[in-house]
C-alpha atoms as a PDB file:
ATOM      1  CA  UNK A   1     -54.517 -12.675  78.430  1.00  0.00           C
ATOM      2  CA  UNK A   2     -56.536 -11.594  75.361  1.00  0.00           C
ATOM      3  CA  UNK A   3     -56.191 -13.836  72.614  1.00  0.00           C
ATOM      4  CA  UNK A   4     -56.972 -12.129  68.557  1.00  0.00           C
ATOM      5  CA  UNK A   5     -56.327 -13.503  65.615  1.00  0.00           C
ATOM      6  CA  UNK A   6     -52.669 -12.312  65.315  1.00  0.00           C
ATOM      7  CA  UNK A   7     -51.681 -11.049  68.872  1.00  0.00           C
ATOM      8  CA  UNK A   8     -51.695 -12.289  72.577  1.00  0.00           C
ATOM      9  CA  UNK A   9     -52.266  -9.133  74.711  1.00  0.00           C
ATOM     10  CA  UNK A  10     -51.626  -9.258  78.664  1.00  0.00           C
ATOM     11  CA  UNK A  11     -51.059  -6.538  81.822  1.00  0.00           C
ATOM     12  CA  UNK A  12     -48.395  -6.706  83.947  1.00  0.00           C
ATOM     13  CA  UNK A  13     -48.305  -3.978  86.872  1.00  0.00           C
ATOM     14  CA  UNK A  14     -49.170  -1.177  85.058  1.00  0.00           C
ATOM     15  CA  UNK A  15     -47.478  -2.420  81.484  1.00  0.00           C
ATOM     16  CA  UNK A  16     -49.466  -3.786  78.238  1.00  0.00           C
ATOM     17  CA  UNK A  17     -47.211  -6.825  76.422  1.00  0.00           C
ATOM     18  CA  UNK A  18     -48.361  -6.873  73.173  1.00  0.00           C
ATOM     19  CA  UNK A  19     -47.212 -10.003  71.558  1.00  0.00           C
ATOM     20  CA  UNK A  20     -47.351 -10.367  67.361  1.00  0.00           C
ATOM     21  CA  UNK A  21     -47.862 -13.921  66.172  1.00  0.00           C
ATOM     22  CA  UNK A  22     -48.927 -13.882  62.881  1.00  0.00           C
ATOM     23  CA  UNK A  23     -47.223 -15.952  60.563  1.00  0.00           C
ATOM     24  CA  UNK A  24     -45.759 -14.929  57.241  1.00  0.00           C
ATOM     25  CA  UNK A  25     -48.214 -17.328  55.264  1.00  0.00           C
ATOM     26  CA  UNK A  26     -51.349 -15.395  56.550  1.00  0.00           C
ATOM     27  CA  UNK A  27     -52.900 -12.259  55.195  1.00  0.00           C
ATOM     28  CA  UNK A  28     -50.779  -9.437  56.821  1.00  0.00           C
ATOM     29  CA  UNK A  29     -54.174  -7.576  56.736  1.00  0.00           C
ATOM     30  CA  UNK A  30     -55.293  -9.258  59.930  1.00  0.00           C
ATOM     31  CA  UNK A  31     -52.376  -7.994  61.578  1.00  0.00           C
ATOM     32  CA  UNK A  32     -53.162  -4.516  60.581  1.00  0.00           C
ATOM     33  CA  UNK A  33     -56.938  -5.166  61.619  1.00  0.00           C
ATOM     34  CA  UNK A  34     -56.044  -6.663  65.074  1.00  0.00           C
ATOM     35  CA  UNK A  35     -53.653  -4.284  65.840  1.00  0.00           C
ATOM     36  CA  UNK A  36     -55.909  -1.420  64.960  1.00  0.00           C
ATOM     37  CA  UNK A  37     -58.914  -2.856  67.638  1.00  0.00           C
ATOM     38  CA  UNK A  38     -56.209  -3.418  70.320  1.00  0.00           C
ATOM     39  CA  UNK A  39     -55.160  -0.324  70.178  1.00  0.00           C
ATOM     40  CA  UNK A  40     -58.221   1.161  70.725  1.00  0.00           C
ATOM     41  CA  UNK A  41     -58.572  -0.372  73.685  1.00  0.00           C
ATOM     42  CA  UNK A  42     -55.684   0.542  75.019  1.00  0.00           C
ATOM     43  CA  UNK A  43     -56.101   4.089  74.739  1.00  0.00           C
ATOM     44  CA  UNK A  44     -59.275   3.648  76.672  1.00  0.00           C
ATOM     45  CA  UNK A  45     -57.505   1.638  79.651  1.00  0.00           C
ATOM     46  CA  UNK A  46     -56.759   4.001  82.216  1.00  0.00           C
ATOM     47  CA  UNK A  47     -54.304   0.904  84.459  1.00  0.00           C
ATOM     48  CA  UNK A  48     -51.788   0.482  81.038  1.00  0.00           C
ATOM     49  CA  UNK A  49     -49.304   2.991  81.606  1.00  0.00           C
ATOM     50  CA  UNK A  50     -46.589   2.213  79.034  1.00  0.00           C
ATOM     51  CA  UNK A  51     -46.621  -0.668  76.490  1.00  0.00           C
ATOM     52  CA  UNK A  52     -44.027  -3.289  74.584  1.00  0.00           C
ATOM     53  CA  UNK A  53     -44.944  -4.346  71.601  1.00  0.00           C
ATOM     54  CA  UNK A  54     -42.796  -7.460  70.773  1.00  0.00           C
ATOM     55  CA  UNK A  55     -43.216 -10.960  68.776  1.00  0.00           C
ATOM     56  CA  UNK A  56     -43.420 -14.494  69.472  1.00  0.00           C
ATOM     57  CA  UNK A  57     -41.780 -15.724  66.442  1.00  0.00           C
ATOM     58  CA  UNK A  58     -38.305 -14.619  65.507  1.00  0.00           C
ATOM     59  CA  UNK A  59     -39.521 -13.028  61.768  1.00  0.00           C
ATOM     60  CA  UNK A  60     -42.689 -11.000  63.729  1.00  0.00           C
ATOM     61  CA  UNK A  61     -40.835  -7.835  62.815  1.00  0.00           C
ATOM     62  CA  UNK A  62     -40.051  -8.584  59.272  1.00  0.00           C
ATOM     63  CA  UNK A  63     -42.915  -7.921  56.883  1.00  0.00           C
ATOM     64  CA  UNK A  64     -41.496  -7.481  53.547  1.00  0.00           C
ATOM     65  CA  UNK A  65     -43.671  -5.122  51.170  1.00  0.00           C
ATOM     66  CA  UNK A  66     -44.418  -7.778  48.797  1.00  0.00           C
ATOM     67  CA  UNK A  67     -48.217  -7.479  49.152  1.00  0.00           C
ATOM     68  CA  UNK A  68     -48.183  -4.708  46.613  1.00  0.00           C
ATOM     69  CA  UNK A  69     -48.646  -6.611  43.590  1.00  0.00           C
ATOM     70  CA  UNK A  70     -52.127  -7.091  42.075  1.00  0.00           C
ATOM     71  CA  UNK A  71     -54.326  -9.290  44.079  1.00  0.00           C
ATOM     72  CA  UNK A  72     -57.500 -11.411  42.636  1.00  0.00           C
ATOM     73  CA  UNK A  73     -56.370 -10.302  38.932  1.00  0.00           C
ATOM     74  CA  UNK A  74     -57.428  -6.684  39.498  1.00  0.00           C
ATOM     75  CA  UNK A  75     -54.626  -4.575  38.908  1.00  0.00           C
ATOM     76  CA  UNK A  76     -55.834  -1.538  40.838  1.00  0.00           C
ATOM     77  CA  UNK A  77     -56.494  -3.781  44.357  1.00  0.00           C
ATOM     78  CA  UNK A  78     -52.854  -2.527  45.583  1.00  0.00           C
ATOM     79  CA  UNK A  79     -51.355  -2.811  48.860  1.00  0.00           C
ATOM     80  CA  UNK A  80     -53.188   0.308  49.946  1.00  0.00           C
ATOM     81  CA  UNK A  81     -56.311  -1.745  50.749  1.00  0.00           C
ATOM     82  CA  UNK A  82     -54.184  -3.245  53.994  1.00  0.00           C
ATOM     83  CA  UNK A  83     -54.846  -0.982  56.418  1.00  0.00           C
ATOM     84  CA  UNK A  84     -51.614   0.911  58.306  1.00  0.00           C
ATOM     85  CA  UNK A  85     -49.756  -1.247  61.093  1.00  0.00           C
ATOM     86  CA  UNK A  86     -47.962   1.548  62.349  1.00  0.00           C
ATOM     87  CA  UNK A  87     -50.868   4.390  62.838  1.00  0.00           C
ATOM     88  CA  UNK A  88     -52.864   2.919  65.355  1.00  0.00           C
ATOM     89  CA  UNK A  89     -49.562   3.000  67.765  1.00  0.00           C
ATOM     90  CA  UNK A  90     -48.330   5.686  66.718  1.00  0.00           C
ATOM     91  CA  UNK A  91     -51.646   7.523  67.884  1.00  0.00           C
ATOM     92  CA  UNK A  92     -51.563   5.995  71.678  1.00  0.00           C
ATOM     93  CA  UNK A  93     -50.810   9.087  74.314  1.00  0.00           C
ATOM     94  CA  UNK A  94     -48.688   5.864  76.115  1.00  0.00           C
ATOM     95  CA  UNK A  95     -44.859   5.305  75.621  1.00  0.00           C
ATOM     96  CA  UNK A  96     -44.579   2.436  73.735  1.00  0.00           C
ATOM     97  CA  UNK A  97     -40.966   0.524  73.766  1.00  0.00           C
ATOM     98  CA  UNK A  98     -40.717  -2.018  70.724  1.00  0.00           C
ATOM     99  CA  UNK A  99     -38.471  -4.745  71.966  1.00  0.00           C
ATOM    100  CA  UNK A 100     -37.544  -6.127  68.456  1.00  0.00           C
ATOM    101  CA  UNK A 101     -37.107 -10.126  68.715  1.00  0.00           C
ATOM    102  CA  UNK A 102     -35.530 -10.335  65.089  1.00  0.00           C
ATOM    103  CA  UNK A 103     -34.998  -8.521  62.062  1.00  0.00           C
ATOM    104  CA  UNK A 104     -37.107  -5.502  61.357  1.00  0.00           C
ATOM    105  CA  UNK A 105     -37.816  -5.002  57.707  1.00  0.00           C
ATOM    106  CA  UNK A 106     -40.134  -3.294  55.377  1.00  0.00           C
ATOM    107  CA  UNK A 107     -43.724  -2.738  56.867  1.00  0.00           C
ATOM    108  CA  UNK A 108     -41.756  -4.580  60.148  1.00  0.00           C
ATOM    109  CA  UNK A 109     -39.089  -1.303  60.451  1.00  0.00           C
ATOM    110  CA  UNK A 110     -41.798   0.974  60.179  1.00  0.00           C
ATOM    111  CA  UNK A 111     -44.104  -0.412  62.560  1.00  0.00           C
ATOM    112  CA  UNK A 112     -41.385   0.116  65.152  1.00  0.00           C
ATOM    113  CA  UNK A 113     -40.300   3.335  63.749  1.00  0.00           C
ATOM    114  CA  UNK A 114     -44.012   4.106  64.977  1.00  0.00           C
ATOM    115  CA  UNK A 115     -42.490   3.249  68.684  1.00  0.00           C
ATOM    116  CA  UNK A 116     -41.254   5.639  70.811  1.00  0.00           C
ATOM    117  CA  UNK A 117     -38.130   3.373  72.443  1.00  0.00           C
ATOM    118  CA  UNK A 118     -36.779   0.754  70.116  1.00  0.00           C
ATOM    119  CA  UNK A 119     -34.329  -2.357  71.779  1.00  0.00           C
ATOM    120  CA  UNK A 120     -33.044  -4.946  69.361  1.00  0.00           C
ATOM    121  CA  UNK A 121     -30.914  -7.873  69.528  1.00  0.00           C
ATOM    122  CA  UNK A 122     -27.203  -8.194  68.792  1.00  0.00           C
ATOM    123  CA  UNK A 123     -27.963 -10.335  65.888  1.00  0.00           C
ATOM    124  CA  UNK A 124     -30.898  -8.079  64.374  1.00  0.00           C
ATOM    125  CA  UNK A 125     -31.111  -6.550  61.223  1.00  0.00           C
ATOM    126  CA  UNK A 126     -32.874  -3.412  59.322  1.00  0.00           C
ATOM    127  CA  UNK A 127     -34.170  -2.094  56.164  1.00  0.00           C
ATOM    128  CA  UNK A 128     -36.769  -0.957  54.156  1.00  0.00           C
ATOM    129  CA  UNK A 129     -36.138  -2.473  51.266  1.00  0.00           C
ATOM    130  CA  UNK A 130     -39.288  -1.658  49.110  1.00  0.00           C
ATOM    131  CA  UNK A 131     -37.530   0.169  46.318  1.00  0.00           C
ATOM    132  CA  UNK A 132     -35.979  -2.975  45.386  1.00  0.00           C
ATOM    133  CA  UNK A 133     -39.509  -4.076  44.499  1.00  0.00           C
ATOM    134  CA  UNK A 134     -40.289  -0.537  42.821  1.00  0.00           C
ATOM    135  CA  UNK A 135     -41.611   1.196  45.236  1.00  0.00           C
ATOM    136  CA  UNK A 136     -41.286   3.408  48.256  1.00  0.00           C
ATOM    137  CA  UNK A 137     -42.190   2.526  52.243  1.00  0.00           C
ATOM    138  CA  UNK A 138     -45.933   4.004  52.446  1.00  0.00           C
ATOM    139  CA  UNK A 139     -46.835   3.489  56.109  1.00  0.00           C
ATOM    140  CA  UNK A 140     -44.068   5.736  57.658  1.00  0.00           C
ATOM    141  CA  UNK A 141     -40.811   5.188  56.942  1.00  0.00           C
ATOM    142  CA  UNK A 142     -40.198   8.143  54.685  1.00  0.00           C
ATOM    143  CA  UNK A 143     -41.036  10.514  57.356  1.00  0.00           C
ATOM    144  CA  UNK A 144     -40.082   8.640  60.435  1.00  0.00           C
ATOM    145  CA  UNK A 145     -36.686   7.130  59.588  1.00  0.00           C
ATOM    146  CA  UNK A 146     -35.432  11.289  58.778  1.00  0.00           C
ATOM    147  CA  UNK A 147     -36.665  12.508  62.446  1.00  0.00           C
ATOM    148  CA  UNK A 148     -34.710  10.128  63.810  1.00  0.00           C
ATOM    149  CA  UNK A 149     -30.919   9.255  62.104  1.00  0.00           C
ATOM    150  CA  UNK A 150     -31.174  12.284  59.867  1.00  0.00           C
ATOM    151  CA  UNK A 151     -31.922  12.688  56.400  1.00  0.00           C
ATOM    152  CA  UNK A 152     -28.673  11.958  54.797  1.00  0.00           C
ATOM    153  CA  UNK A 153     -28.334   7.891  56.499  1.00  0.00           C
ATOM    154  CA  UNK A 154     -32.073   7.890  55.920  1.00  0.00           C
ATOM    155  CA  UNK A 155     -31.463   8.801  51.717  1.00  0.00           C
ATOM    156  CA  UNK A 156     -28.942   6.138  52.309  1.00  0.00           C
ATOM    157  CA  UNK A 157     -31.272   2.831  53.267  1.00  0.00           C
ATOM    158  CA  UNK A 158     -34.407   3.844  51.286  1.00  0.00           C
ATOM    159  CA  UNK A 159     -32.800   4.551  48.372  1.00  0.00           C
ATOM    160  CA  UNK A 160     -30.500   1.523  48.319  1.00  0.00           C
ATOM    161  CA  UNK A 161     -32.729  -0.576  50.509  1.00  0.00           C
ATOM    162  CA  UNK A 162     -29.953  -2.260  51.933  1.00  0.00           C
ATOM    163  CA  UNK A 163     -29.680  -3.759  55.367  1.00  0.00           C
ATOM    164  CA  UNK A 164     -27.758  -2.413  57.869  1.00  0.00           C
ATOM    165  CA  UNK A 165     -26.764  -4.846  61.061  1.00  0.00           C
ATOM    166  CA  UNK A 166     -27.654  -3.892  65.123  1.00  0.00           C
ATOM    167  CA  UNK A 167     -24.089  -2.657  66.046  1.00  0.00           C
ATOM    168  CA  UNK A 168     -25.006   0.454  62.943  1.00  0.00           C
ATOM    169  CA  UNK A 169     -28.282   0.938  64.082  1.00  0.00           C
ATOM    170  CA  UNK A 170     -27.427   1.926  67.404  1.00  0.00           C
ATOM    171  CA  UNK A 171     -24.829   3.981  66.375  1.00  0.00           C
ATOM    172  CA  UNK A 172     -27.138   6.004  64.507  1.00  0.00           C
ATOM    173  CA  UNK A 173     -30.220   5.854  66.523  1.00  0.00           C
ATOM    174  CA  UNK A 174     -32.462   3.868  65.195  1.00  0.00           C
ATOM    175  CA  UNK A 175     -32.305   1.616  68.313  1.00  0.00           C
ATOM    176  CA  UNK A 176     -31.891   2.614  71.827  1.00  0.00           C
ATOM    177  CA  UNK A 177     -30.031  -0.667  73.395  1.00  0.00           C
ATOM    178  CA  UNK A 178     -28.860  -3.967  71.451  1.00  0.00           C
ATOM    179  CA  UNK A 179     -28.500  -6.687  74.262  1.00  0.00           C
ATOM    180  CA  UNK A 180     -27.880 -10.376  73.764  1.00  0.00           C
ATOM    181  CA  UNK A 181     -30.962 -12.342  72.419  1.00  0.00           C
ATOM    182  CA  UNK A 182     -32.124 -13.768  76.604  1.00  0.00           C
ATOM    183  CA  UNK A 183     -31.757 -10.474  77.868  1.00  0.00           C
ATOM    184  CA  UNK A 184     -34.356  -8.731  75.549  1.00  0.00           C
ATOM    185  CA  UNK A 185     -37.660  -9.227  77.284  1.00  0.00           C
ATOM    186  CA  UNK A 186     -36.050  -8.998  80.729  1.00  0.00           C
ATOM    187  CA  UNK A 187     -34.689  -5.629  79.662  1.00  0.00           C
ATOM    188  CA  UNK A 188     -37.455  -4.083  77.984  1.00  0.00           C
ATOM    189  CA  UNK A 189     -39.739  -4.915  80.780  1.00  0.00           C
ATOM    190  CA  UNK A 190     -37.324  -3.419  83.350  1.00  0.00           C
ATOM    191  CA  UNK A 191     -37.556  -0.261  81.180  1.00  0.00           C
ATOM    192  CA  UNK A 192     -41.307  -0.393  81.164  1.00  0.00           C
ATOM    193  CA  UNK A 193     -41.587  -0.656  84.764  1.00  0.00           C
ATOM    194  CA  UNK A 194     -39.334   1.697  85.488  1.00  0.00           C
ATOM    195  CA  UNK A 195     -41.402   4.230  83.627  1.00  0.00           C
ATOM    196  CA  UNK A 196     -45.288   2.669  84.709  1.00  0.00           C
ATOM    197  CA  UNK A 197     -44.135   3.447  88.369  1.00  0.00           C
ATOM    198  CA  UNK A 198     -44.260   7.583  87.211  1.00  0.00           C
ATOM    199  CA  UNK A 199     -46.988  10.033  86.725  1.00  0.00           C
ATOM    200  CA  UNK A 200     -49.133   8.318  84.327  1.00  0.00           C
ATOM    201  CA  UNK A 201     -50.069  11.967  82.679  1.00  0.00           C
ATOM    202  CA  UNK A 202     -46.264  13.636  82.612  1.00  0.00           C
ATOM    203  CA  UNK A 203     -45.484  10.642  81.071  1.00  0.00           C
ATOM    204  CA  UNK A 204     -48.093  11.464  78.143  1.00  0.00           C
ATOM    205  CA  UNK A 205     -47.151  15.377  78.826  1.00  0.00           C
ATOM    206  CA  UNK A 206     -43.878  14.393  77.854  1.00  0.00           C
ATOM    207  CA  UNK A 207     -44.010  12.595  74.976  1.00  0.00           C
ATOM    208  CA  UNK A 208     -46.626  15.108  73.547  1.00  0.00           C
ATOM    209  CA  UNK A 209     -44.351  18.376  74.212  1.00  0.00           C
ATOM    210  CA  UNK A 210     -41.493  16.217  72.383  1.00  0.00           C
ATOM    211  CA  UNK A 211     -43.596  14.968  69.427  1.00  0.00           C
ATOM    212  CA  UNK A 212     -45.634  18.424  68.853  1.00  0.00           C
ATOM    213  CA  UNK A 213     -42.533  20.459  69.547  1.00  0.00           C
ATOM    214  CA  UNK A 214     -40.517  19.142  66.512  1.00  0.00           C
ATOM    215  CA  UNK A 215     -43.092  20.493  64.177  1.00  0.00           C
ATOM    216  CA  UNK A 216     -43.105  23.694  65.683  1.00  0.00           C
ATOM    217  CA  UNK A 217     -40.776  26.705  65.987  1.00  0.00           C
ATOM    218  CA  UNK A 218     -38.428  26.721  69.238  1.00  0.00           C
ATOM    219  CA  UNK A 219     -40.850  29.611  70.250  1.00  0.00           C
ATOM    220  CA  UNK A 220     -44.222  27.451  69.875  1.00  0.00           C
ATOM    221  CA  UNK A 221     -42.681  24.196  71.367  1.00  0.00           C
ATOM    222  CA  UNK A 222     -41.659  25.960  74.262  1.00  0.00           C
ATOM    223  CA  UNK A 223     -44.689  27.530  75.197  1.00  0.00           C
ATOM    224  CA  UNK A 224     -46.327  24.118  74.923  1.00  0.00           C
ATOM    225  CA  UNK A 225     -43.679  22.701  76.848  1.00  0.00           C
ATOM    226  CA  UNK A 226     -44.769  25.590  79.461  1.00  0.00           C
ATOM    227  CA  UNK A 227     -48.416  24.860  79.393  1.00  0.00           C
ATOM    228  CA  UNK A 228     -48.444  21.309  79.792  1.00  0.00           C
ATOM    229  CA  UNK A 229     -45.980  22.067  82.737  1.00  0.00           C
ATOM    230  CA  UNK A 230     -48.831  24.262  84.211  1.00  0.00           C
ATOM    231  CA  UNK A 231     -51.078  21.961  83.460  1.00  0.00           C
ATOM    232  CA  UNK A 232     -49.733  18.913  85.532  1.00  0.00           C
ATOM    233  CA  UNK A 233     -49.889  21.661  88.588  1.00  0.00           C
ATOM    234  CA  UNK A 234     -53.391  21.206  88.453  1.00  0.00           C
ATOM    235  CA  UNK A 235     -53.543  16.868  88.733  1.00  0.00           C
ATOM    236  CA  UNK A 236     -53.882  15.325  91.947  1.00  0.00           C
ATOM    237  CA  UNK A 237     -50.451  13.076  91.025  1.00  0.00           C
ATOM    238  CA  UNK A 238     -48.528  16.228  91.320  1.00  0.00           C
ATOM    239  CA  UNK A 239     -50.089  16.589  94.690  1.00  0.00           C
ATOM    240  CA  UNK A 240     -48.782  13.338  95.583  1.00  0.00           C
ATOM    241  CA  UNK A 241     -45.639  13.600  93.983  1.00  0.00           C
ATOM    242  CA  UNK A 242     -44.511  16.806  96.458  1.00  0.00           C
ATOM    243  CA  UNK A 243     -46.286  14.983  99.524  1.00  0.00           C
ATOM    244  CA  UNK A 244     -44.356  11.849  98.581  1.00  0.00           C
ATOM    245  CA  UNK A 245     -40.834  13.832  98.565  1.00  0.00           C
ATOM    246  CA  UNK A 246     -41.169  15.444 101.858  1.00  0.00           C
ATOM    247  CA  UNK A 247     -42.535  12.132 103.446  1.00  0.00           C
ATOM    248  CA  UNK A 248     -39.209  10.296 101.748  1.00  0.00           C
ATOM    249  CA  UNK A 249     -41.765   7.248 100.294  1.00  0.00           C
ATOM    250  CA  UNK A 250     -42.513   6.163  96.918  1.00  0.00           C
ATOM    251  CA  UNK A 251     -45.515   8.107  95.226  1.00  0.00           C
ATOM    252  CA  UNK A 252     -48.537   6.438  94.259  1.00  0.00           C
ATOM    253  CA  UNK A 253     -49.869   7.956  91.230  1.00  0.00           C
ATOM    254  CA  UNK A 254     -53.422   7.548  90.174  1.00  0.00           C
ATOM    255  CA  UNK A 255     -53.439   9.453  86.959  1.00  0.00           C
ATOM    256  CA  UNK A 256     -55.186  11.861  88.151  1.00  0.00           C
END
């Protein structure tokens, strides 16, 4: 397990747990720091295939935006000197699944919005409540809440920055699965194993196509869509992959 100042960090066949454990007393800054050098190395760790990115204390997901006022009497040292939580995982080619142990608010929301699968409790709440506070969610949220419940239920909880409960979130799309509070882990790693025993590169080749193809036209996502199926032609794992089906046995992909 590697230990940083916020985060515990540990492999399992093929799957990186990322654990948050700051607590709300600290600097939120050396969450943003920690998570920024993790993820680094994860993108450089060729055995991680898919990652969860979870916490070990019920409130790891809810990190209220109330670090914007003034800090040390200087009125211009804003909350913009914190570096972004969500970029650095947004940026990994991995899937990442956020298996949300808790509310997820403010900065909290949009550190998971940065996650590609999202699976909450029952009992979990969401919102980005920053305009309450006079201001708007600045690592995210504004662009990444639209993409995925639309822009009309997105207007909705920034501009009221009201909650909304689990059983609503799903039914929007914000989260994938709500399952009872024991079951999170257990299903969130079943996910992530599920996916870690599959071509490490169309699993990348996948999420790329989907994430570069909603900023293009139909006609430009499609032909990356076709390239990157060309592309995975050329890999050794798609060798295995047709050697594995006519032998009837489970492939063993390399990534390569």
């Amino acid at each position: 397990m590697v230990l940083f100042k916020t985060l515990a960090f540990q492999k399992k066949e093929g799957v990186g747990v990322v654990e948050m454990n700051w607590s709300p007393n600290e600097d939120v800054s050396h969450l943003a720091d920690d998570l920024a050098h993790l993820c680094n190395e994860i993108f450089c760790d060729d055995e991680i295939r898919v990652i969860i990115l979870t916490g070990g204390r019920k409130d790891s997901f809810s990190i209220e935006p109330r670090l914007a006022e003034p800090r040390s009497g200087i009125c211009d040292q804003v909350e913009s000197d914190i570096g972004s939580f969500s970029e650095p995982l947004g940026k990994l080619d991995q899937p990442v699944i956020a298996a949300i142990n808790g509310d997820a608010i403010g900065h909290g929301l949009e550190l998971a919005l940065a996650c590609d699968i999202r699976i909450a409790m029952v009992t979990s709440r969401f919102g980005l409540p920053h305009i309450k506070t006079g201001l708007i969610p600045r690592d995210g949220g504004t662009q990444r809440l639209p993409r995925l419940v639309g822009r009309n239920k997105a207007l909705e909880m920034i501009l009221t920055g009201e909650m909304i409960e689990a059983q609503e979130a799903y039914r929007i799309g914000l989260v994938n699965k709500i399952v009872p509070p024991g079951e999170l882990i257990t299903v969130a790693m079943d996910m992530a194993k599920e996916m870690a025993s599959k071509g490490p590169i169309a699993l990348r080749y996948a999420k790329e196509a989907i994430y570069k193809g909603m900023d293009v036209t139909l006609e430009q996502g499609l032909r990356l869509e076709a390239d990157l199926y060309l592309l995975l032609h050329t890999t050794r794992d798609r060798t295995e992959g047709i050697n594995a089906f006519r032998k009837k046995r489970t492939p063993k992909f390399e990534g390569r």
